[in-house]
PDB file of N, CA and C in Angstrom:
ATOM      1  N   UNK A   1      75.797 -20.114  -4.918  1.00  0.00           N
ATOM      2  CA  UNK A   1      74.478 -20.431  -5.402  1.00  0.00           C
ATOM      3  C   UNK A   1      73.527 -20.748  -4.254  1.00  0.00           C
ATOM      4  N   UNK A   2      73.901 -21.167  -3.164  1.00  0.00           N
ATOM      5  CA  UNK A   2      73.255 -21.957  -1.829  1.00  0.00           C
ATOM      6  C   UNK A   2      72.714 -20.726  -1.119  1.00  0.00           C
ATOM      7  N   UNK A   3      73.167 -19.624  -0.913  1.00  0.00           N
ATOM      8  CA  UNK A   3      73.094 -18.687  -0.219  1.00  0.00           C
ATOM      9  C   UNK A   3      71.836 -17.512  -0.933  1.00  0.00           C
ATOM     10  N   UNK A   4      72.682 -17.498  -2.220  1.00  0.00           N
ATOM     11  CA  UNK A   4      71.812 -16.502  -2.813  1.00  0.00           C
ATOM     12  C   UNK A   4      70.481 -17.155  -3.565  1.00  0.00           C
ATOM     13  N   UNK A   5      70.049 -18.295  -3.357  1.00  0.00           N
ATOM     14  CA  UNK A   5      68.934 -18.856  -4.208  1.00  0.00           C
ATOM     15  C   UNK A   5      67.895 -17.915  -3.440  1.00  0.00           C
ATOM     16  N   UNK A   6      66.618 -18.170  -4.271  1.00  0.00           N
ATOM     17  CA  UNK A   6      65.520 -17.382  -3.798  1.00  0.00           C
ATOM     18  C   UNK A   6      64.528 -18.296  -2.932  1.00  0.00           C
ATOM     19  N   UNK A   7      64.722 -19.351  -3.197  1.00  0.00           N
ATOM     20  CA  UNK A   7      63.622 -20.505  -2.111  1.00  0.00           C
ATOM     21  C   UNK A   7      64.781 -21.488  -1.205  1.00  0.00           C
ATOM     22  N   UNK A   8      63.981 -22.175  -0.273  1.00  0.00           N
ATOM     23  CA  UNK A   8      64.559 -22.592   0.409  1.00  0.00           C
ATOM     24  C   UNK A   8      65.036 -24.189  -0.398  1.00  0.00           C
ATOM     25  N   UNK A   9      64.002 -24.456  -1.174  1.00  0.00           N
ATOM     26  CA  UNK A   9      64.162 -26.044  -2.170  1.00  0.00           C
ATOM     27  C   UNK A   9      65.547 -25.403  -3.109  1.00  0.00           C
ATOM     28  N   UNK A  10      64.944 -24.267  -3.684  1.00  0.00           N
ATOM     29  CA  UNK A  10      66.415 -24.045  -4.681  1.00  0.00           C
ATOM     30  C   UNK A  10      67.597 -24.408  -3.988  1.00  0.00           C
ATOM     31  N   UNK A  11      67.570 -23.809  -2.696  1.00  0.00           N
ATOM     32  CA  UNK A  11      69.275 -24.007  -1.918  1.00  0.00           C
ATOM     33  C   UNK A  11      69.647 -25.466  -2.031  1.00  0.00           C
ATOM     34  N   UNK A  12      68.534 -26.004  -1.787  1.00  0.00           N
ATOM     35  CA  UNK A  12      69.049 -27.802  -0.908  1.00  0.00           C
ATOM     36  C   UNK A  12      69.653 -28.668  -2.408  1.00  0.00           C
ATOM     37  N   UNK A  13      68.522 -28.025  -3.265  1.00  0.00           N
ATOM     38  CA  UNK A  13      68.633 -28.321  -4.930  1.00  0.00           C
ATOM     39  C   UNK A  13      70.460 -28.018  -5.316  1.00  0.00           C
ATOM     40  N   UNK A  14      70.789 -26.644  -4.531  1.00  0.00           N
ATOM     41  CA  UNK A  14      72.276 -26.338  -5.103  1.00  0.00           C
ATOM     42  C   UNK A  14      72.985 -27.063  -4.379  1.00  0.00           C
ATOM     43  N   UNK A  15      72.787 -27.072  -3.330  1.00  0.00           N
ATOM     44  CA  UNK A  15      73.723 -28.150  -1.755  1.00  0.00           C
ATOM     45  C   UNK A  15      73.888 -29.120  -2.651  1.00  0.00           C
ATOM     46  N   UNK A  16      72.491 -30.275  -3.055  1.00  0.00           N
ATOM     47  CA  UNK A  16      72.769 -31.601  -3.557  1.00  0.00           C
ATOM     48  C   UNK A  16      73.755 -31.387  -4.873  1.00  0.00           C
ATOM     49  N   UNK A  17      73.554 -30.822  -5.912  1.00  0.00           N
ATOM     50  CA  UNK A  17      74.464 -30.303  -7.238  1.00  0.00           C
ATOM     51  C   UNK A  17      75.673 -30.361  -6.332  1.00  0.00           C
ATOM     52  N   UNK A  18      76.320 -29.523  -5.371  1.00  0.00           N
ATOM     53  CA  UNK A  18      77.400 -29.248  -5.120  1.00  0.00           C
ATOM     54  C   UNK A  18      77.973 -30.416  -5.045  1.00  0.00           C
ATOM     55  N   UNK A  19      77.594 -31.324  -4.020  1.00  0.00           N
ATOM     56  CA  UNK A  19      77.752 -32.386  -3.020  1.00  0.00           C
ATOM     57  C   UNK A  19      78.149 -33.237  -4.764  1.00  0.00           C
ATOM     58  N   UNK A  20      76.942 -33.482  -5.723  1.00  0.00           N
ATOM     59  CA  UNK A  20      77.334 -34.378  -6.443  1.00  0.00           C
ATOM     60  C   UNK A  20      78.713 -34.070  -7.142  1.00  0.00           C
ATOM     61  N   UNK A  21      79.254 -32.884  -7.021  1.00  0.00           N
ATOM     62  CA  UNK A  21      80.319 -32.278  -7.871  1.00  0.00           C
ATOM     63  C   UNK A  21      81.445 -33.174  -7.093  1.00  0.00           C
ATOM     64  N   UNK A  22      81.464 -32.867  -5.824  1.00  0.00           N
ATOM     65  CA  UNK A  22      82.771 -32.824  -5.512  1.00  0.00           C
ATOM     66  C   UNK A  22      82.720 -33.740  -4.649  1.00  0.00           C
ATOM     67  N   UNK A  23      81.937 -34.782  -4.282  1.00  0.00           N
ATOM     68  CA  UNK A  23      81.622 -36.235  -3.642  1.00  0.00           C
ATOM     69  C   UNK A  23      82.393 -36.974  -3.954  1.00  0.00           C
ATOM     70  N   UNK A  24      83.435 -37.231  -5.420  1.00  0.00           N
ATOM     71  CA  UNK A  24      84.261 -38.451  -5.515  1.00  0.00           C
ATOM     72  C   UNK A  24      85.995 -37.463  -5.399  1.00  0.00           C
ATOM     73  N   UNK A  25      85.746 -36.544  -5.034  1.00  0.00           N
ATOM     74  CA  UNK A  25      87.193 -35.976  -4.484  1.00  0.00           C
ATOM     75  C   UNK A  25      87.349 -36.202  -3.013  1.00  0.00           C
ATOM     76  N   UNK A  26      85.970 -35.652  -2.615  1.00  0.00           N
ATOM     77  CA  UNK A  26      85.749 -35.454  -1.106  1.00  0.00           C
ATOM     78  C   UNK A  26      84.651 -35.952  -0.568  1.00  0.00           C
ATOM     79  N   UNK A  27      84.888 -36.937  -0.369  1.00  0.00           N
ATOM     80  CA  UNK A  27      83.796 -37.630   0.289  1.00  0.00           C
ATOM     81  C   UNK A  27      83.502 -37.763   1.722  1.00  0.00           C
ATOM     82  N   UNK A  28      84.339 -38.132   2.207  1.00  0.00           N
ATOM     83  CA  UNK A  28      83.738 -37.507   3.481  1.00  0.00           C
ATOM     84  C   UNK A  28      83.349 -35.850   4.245  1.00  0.00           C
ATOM     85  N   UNK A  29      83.980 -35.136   3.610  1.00  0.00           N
ATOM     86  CA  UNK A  29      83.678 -33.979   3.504  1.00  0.00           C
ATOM     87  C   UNK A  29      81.834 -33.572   3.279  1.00  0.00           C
ATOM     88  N   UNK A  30      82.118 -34.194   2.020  1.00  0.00           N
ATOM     89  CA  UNK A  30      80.483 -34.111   1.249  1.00  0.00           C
ATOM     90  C   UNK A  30      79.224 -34.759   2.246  1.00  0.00           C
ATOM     91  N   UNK A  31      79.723 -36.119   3.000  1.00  0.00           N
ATOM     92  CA  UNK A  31      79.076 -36.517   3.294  1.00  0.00           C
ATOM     93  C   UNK A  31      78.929 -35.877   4.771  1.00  0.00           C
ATOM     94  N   UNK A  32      79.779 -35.431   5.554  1.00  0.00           N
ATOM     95  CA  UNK A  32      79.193 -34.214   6.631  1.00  0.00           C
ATOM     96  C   UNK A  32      78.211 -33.100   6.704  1.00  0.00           C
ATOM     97  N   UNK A  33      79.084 -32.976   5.206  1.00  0.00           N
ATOM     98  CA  UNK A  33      77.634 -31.620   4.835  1.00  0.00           C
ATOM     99  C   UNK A  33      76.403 -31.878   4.420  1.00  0.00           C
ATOM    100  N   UNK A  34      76.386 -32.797   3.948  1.00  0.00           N
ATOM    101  CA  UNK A  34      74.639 -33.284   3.578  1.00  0.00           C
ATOM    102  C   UNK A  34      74.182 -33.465   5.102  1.00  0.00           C
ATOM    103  N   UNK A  35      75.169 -34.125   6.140  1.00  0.00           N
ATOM    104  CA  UNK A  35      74.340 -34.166   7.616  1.00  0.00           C
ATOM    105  C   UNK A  35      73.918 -33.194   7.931  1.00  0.00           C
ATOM    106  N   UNK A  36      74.268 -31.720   7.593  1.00  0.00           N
ATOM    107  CA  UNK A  36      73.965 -30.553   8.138  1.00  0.00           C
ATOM    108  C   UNK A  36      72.735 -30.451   8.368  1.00  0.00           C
ATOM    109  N   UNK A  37      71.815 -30.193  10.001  1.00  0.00           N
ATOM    110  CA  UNK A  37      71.101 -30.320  10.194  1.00  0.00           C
ATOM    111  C   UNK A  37      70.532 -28.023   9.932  1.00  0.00           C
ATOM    112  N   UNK A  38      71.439 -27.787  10.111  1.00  0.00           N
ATOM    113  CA  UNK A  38      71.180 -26.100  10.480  1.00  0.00           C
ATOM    114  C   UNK A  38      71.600 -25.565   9.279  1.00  0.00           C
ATOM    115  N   UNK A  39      71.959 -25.912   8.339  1.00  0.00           N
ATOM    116  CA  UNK A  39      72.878 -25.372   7.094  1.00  0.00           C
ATOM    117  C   UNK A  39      72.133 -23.954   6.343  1.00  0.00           C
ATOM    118  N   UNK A  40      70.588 -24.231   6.430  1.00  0.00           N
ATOM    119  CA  UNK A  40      69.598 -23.625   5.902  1.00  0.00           C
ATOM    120  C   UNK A  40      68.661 -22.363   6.951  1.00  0.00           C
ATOM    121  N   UNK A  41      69.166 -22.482   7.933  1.00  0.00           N
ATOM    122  CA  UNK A  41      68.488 -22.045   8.971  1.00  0.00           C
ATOM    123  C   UNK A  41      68.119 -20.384   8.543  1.00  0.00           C
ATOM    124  N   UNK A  42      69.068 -19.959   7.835  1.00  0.00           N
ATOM    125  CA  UNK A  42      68.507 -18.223   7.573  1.00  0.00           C
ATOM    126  C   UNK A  42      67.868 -17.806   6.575  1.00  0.00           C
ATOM    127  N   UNK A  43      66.845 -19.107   6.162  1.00  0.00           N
ATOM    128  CA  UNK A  43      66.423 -18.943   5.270  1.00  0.00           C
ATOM    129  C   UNK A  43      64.741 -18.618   5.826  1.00  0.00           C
ATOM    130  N   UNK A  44      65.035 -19.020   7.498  1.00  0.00           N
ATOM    131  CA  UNK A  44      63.823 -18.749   7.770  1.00  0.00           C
ATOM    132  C   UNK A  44      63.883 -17.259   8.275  1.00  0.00           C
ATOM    133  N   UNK A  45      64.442 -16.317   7.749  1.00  0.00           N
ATOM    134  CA  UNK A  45      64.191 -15.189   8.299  1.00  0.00           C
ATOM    135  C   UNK A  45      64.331 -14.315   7.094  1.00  0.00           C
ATOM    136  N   UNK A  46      63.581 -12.895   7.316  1.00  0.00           N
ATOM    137  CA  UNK A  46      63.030 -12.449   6.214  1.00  0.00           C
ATOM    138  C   UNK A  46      64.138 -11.947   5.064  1.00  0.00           C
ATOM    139  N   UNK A  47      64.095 -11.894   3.707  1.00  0.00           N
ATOM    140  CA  UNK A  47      65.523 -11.753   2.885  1.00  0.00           C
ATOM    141  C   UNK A  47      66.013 -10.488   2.561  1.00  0.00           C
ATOM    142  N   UNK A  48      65.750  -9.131   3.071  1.00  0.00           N
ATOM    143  CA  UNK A  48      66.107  -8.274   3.580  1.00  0.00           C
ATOM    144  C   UNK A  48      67.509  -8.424   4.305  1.00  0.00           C
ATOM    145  N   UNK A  49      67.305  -9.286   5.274  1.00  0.00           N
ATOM    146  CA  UNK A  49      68.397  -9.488   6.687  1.00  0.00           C
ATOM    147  C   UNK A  49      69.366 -11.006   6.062  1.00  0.00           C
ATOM    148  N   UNK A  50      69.094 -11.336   5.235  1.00  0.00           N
ATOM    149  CA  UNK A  50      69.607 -13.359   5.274  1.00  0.00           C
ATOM    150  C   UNK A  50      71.223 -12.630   4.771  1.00  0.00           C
ATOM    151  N   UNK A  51      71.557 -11.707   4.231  1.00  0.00           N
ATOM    152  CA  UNK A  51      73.267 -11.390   4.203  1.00  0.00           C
ATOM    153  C   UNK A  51      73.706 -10.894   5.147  1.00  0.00           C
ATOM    154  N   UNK A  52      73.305 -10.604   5.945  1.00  0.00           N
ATOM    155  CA  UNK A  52      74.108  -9.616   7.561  1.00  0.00           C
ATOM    156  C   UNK A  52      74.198 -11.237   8.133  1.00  0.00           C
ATOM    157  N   UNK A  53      73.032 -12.389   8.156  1.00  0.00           N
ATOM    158  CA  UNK A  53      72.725 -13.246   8.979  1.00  0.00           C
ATOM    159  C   UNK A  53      74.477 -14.123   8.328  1.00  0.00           C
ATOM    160  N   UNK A  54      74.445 -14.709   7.391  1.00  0.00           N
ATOM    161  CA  UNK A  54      75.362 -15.474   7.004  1.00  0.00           C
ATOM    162  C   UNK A  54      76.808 -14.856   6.318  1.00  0.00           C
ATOM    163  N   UNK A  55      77.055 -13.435   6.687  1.00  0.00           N
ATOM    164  CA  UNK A  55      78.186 -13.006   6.578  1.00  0.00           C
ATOM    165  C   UNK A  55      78.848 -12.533   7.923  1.00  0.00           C
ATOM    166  N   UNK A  56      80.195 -12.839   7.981  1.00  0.00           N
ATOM    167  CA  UNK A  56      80.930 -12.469   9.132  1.00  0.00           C
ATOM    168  C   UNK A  56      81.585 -11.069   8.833  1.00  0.00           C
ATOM    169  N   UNK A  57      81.573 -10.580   8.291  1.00  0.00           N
ATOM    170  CA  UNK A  57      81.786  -9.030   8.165  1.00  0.00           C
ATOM    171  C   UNK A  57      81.927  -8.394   9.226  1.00  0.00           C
ATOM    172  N   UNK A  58      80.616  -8.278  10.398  1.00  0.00           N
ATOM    173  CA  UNK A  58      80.744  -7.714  11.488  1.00  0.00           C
ATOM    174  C   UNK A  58      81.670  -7.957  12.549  1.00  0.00           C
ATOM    175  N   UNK A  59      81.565  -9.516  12.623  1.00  0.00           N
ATOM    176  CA  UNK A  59      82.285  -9.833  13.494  1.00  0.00           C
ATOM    177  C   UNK A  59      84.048  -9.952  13.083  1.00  0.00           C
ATOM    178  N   UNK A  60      84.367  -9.851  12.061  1.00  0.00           N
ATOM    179  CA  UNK A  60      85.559  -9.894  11.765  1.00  0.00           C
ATOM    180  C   UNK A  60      86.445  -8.662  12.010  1.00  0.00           C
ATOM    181  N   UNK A  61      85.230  -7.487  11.622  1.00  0.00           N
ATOM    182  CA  UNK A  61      85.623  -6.001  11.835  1.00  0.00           C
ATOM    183  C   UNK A  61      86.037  -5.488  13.277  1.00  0.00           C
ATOM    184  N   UNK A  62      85.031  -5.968  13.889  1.00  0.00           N
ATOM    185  CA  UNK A  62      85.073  -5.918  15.163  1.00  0.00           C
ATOM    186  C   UNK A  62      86.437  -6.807  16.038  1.00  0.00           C
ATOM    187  N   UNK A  63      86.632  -7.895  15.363  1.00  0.00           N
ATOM    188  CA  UNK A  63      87.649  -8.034  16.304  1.00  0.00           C
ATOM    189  C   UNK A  63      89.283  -7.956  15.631  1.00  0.00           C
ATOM    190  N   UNK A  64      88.533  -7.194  14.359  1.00  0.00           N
ATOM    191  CA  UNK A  64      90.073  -6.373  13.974  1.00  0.00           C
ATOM    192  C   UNK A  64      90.478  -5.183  14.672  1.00  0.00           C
ATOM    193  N   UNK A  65      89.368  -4.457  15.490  1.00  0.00           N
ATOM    194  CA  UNK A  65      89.330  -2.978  16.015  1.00  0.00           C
ATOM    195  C   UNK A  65      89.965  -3.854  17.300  1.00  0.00           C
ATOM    196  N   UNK A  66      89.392  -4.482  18.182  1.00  0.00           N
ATOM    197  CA  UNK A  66      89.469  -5.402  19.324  1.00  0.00           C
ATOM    198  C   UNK A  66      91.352  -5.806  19.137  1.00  0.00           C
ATOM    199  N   UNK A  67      91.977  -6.498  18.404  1.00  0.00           N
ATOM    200  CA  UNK A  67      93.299  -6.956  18.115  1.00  0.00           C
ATOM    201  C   UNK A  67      93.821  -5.575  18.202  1.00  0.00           C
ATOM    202  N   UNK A  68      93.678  -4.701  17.722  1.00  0.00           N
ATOM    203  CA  UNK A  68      94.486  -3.853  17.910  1.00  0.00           C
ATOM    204  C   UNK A  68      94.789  -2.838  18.892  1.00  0.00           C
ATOM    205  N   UNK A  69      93.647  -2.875  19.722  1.00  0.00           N
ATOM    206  CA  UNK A  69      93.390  -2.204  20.814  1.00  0.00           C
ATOM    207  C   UNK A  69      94.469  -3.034  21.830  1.00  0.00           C
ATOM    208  N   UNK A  70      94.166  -4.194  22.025  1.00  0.00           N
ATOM    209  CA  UNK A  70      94.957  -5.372  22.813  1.00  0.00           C
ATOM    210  C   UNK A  70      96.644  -4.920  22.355  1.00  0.00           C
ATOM    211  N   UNK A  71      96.455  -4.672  20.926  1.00  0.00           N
ATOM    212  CA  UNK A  71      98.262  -4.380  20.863  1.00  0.00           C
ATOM    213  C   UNK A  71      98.731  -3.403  21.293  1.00  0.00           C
ATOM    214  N   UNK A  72      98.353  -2.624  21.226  1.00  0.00           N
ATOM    215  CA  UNK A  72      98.511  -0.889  21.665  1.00  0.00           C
ATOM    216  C   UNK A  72      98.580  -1.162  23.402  1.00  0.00           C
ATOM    217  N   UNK A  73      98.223  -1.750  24.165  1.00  0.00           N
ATOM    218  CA  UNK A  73      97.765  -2.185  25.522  1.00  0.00           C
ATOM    219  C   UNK A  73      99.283  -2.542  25.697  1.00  0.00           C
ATOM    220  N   UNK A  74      99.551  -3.611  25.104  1.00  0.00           N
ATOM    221  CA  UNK A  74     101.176  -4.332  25.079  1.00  0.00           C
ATOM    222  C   UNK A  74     100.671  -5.647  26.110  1.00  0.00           C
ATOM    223  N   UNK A  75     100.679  -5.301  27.169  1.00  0.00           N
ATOM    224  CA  UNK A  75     100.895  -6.212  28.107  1.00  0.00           C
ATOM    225  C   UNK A  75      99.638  -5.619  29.459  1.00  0.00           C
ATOM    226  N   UNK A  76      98.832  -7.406  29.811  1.00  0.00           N
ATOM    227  CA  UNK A  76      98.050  -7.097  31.086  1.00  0.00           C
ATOM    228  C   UNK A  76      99.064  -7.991  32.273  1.00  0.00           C
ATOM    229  N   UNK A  77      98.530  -7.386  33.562  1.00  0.00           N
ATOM    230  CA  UNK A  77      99.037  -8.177  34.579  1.00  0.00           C
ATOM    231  C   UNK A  77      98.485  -9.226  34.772  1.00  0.00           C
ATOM    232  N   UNK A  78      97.367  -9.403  34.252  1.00  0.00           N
ATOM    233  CA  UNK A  78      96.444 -10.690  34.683  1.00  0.00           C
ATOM    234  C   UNK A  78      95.401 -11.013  33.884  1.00  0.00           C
ATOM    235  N   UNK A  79      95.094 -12.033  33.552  1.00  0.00           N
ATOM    236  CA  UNK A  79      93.764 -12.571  33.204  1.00  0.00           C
ATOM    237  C   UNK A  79      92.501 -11.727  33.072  1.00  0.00           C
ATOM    238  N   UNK A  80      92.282 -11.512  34.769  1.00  0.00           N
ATOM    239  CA  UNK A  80      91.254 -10.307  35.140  1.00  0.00           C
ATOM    240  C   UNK A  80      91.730  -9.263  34.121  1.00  0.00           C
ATOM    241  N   UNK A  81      92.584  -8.699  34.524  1.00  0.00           N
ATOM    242  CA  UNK A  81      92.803  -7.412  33.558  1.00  0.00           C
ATOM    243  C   UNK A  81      92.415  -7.485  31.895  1.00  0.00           C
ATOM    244  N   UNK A  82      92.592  -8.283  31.547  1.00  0.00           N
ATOM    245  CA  UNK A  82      92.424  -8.421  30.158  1.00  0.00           C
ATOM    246  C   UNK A  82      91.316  -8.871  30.113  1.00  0.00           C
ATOM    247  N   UNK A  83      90.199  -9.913  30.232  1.00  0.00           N
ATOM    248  CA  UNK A  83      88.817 -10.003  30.485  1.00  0.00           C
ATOM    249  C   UNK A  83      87.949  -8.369  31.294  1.00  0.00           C
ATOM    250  N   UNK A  84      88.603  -7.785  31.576  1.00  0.00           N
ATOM    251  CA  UNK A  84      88.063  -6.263  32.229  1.00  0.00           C
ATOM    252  C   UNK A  84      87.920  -5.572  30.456  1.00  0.00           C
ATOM    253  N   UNK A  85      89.337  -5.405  30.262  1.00  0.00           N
ATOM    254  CA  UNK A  85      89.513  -4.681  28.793  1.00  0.00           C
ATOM    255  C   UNK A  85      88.761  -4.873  27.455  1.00  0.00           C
ATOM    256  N   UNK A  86      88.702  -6.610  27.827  1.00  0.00           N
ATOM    257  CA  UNK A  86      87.517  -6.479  26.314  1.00  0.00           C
ATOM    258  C   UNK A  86      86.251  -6.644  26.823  1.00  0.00           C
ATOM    259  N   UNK A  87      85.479  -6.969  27.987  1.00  0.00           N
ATOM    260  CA  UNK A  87      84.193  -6.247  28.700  1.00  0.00           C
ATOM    261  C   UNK A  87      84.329  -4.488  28.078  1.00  0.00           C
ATOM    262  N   UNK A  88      85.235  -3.942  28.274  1.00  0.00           N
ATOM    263  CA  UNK A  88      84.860  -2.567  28.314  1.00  0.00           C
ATOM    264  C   UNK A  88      84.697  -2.205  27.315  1.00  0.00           C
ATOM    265  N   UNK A  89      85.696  -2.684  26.198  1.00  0.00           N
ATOM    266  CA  UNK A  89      85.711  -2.615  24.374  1.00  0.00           C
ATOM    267  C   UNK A  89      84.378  -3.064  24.243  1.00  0.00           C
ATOM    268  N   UNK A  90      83.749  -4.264  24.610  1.00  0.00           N
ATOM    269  CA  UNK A  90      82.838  -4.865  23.678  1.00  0.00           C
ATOM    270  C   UNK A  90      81.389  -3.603  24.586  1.00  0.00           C
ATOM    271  N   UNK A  91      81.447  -3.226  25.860  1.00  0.00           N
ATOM    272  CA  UNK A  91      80.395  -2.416  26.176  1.00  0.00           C
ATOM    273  C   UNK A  91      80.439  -1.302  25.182  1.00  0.00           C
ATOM    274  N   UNK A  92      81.945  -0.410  24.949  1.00  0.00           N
ATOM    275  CA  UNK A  92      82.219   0.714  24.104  1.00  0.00           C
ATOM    276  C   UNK A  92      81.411   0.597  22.797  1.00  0.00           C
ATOM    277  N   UNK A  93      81.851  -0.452  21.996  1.00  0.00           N
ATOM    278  CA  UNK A  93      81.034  -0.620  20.534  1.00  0.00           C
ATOM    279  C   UNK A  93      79.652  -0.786  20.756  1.00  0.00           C
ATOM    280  N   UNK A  94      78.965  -1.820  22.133  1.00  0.00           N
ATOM    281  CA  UNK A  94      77.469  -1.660  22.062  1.00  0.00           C
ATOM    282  C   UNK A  94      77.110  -0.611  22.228  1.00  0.00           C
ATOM    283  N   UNK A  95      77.361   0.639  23.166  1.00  0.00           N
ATOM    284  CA  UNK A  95      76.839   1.695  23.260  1.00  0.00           C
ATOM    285  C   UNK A  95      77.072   2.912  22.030  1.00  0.00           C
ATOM    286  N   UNK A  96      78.072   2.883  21.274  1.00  0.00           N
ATOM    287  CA  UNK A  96      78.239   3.668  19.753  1.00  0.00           C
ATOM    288  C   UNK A  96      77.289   3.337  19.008  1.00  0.00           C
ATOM    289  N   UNK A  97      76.780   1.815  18.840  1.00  0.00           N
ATOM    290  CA  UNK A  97      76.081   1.199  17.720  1.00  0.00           C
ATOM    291  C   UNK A  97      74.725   1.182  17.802  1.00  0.00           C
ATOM    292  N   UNK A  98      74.543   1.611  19.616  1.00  0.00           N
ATOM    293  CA  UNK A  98      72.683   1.086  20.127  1.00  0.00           C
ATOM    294  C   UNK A  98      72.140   1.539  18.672  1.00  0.00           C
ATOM    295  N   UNK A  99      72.051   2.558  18.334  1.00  0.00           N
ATOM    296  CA  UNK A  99      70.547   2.834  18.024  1.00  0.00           C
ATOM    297  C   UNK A  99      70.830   2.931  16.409  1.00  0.00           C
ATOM    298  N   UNK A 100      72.129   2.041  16.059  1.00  0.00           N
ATOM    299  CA  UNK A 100      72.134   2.073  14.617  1.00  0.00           C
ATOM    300  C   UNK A 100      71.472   0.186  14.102  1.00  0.00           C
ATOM    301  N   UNK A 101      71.056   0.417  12.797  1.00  0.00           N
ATOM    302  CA  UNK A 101      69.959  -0.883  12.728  1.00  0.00           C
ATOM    303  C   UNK A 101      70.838  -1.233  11.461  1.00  0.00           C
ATOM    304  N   UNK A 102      71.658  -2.608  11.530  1.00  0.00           N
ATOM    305  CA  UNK A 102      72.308  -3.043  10.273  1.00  0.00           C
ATOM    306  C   UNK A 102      71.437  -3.197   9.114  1.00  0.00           C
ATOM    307  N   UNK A 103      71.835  -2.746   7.983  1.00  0.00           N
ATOM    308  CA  UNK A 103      71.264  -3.342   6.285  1.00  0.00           C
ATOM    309  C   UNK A 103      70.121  -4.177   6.498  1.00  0.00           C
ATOM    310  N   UNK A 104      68.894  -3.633   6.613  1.00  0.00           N
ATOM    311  CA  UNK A 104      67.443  -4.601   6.480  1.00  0.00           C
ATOM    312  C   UNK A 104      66.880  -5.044   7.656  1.00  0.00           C
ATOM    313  N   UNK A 105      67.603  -4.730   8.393  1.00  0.00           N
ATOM    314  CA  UNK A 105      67.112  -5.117  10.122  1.00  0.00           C
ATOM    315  C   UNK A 105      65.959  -4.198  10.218  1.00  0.00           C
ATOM    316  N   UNK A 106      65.815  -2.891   9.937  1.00  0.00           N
ATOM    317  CA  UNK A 106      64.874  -1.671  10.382  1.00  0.00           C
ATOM    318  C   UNK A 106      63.854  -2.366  10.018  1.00  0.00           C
ATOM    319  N   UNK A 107      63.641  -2.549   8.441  1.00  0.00           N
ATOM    320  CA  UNK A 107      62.496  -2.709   7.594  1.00  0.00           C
ATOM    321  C   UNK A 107      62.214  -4.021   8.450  1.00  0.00           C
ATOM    322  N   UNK A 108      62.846  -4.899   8.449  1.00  0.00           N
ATOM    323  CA  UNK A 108      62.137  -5.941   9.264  1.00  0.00           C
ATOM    324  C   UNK A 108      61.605  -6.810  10.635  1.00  0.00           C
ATOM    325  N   UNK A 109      62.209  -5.505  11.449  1.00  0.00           N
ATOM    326  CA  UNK A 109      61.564  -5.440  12.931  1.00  0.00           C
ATOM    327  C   UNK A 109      60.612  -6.256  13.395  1.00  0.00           C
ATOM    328  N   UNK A 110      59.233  -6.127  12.556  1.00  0.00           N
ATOM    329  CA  UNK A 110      57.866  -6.157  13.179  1.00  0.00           C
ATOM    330  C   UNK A 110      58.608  -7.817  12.775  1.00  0.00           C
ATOM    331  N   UNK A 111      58.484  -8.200  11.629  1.00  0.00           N
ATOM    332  CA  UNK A 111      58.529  -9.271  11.298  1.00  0.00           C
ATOM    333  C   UNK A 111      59.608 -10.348  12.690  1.00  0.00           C
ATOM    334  N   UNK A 112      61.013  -9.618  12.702  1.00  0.00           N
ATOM    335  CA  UNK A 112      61.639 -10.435  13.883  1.00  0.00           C
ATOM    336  C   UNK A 112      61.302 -10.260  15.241  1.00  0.00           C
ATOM    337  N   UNK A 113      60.609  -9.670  15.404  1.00  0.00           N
ATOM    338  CA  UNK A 113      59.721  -9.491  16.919  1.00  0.00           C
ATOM    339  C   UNK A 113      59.173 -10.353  16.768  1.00  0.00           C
ATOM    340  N   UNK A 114      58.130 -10.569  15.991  1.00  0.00           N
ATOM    341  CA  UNK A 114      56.880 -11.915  15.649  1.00  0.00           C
ATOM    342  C   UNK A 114      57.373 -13.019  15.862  1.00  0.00           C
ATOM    343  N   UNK A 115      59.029 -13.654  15.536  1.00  0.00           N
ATOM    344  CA  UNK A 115      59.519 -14.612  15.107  1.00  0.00           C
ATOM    345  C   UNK A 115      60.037 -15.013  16.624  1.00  0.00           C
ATOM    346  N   UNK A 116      60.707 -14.048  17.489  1.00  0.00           N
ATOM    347  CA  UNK A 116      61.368 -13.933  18.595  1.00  0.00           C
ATOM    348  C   UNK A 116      60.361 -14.228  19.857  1.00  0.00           C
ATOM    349  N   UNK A 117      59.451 -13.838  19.780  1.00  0.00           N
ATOM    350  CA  UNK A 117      58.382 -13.752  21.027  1.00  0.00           C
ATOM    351  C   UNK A 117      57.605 -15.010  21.145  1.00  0.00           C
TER     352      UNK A 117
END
């Protein structure tokens, strides 16, 4: 409900609901998360992009491709060597991906330029 509300009051509105739900199971729990100072933060960016922003999808994918590459490898001689290998993996995927624009990023360019600068 926190994620997908349409305003930023609706979310805090579902946060507090939540918090009151499950506050006398978990209370200190509950009470960390109400500290959350950033909890809301992608709400300031346009809602086009706010599911790429708060899903790990990418990054999970990515270092499922990454794990397996490392297995296939077996074994480095060194530290260096293996900090070389995923430098080169993680250059490999930036240069496949440059010029592809995730789910809502395109449409909202102008807007995250504005926000960024």
């Amino acid at each position: 409900e926190i994620r997908q509300s349409e305003s930023l009051e609706e979310a805090k509105q579902a946060l507090d609901n939540f918090i009151l739900t499950w506050t006398s199971k978990y209370s200190n729990q509950m009470r960390k998360l109400g500290k959350l100072s950033n909890l809301f933060t992608f709400y300031e960016f346009p809602p086009s992009i706010r599911a790429s922003i708060y899903s790990t999808n990418l990054i999970e994918a990515f270092n499922k491709k990454l794990k397996k590459r490392i297995r296939q490898k077996e074994q480095f001689p060194n530290e260096d060597a293996l900090q070389r290998f995923v430098t080169t993996q993680i250059l490999e995927y930036n240069d496949k991906f440059e010029e592809r624009a995730h789910r809502g990023f395109r449409g909202s360019k102008d807007t995250l330029d504005s926000m960024l600068i």
